[in-house]
Protein backbone atom coordinates (compact mmCIF):
# COMPACT_ATOMS: atom_id res chain seq x y z
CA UNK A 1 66.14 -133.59 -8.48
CA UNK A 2 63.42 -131.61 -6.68
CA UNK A 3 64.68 -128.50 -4.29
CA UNK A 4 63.75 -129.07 -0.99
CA UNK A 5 62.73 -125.46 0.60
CA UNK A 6 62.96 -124.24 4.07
CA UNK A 7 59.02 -124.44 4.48
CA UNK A 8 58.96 -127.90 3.25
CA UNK A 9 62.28 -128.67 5.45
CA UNK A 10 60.56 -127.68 8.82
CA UNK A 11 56.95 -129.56 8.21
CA UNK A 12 58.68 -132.54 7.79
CA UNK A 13 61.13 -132.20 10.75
CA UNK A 14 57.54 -131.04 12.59
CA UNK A 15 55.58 -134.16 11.01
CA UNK A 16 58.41 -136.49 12.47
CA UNK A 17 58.50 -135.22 15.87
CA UNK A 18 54.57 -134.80 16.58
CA UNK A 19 52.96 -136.94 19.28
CA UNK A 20 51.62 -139.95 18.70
CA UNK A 21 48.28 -138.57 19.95
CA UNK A 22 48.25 -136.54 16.75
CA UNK A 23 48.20 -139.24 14.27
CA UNK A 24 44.86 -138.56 12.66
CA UNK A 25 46.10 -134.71 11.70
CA UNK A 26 49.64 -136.34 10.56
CA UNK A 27 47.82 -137.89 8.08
CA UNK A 28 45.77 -135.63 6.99
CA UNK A 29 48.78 -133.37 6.82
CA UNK A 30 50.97 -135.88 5.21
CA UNK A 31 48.08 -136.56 2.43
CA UNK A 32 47.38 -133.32 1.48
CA UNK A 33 51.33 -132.07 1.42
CA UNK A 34 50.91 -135.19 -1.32
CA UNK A 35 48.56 -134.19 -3.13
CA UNK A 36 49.85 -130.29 -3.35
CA UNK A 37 53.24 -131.66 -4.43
CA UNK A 38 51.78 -133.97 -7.25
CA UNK A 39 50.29 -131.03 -8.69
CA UNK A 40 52.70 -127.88 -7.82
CA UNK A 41 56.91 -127.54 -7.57
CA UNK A 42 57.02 -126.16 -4.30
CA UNK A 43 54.17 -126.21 -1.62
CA UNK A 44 54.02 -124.15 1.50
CA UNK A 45 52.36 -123.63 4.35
CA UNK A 46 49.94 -121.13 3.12
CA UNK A 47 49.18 -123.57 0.52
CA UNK A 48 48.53 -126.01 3.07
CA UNK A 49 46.40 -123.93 4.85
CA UNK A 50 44.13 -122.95 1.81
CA UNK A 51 43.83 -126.89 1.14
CA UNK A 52 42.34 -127.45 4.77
CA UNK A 53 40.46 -124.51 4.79
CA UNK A 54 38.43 -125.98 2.03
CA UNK A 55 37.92 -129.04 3.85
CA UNK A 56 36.56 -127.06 6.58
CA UNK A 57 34.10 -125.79 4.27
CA UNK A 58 32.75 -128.45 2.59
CA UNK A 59 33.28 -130.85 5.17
CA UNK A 60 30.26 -131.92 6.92
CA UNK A 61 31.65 -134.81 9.27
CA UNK A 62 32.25 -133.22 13.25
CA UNK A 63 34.79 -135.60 13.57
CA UNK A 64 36.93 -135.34 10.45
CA UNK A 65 36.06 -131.31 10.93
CA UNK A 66 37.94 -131.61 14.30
CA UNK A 67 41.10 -133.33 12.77
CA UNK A 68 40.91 -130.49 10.05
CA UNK A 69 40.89 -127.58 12.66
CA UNK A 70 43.50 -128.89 14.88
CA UNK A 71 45.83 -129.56 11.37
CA UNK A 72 45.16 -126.55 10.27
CA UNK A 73 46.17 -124.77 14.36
CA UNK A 74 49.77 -126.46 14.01
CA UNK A 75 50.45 -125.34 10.62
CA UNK A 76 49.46 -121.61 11.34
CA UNK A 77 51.36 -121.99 14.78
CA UNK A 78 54.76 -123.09 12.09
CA UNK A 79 53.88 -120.60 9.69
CA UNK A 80 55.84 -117.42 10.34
CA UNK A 81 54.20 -113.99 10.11
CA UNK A 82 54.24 -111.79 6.42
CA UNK A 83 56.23 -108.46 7.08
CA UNK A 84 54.93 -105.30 6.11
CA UNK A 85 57.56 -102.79 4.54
């Protein structure tokens, strides 16, 4: 049975409780927290971000680039800040 981590715990709870005017970057979000998982044990934010960040790149669509950027402003605003010891 697959660990669930905190990081994976709290983009869920935030994937079920964002607006309905958000759909477009749920999916996105929900499809590439798929595709991560299929491929790697544990997935976090930062790998999240990396994934949409290439998508930004190579993307070439205004539209889907649009959905990508505003994904990719929720999951830095959940993703809490590295300390430096």
């Amino acid at each position: 049975m697959a660990q669930i981590t905190p990081t994976e715990s709290q983009l869920a709870v935030y994937l079920k409780s964002m607006d309905s005017q958000f759909v477009s970057e749920k999916a996105v979000l929900v499809e590439i927290y798929q595709d991560l998982s299929s491929r790697k044990t544990v997935v976090g934010n930062k790998d999240i971000i990396f994934s949409l960040l290439e998508k930004l790149e190579t993307e070439n669509d205004v539209i889907k680039l649009d959905i990508y950027r505003q994904a990719l402003e929720m999951v830095v605003h959940l993703t809490p800040d590295d300390t430096i010891n």
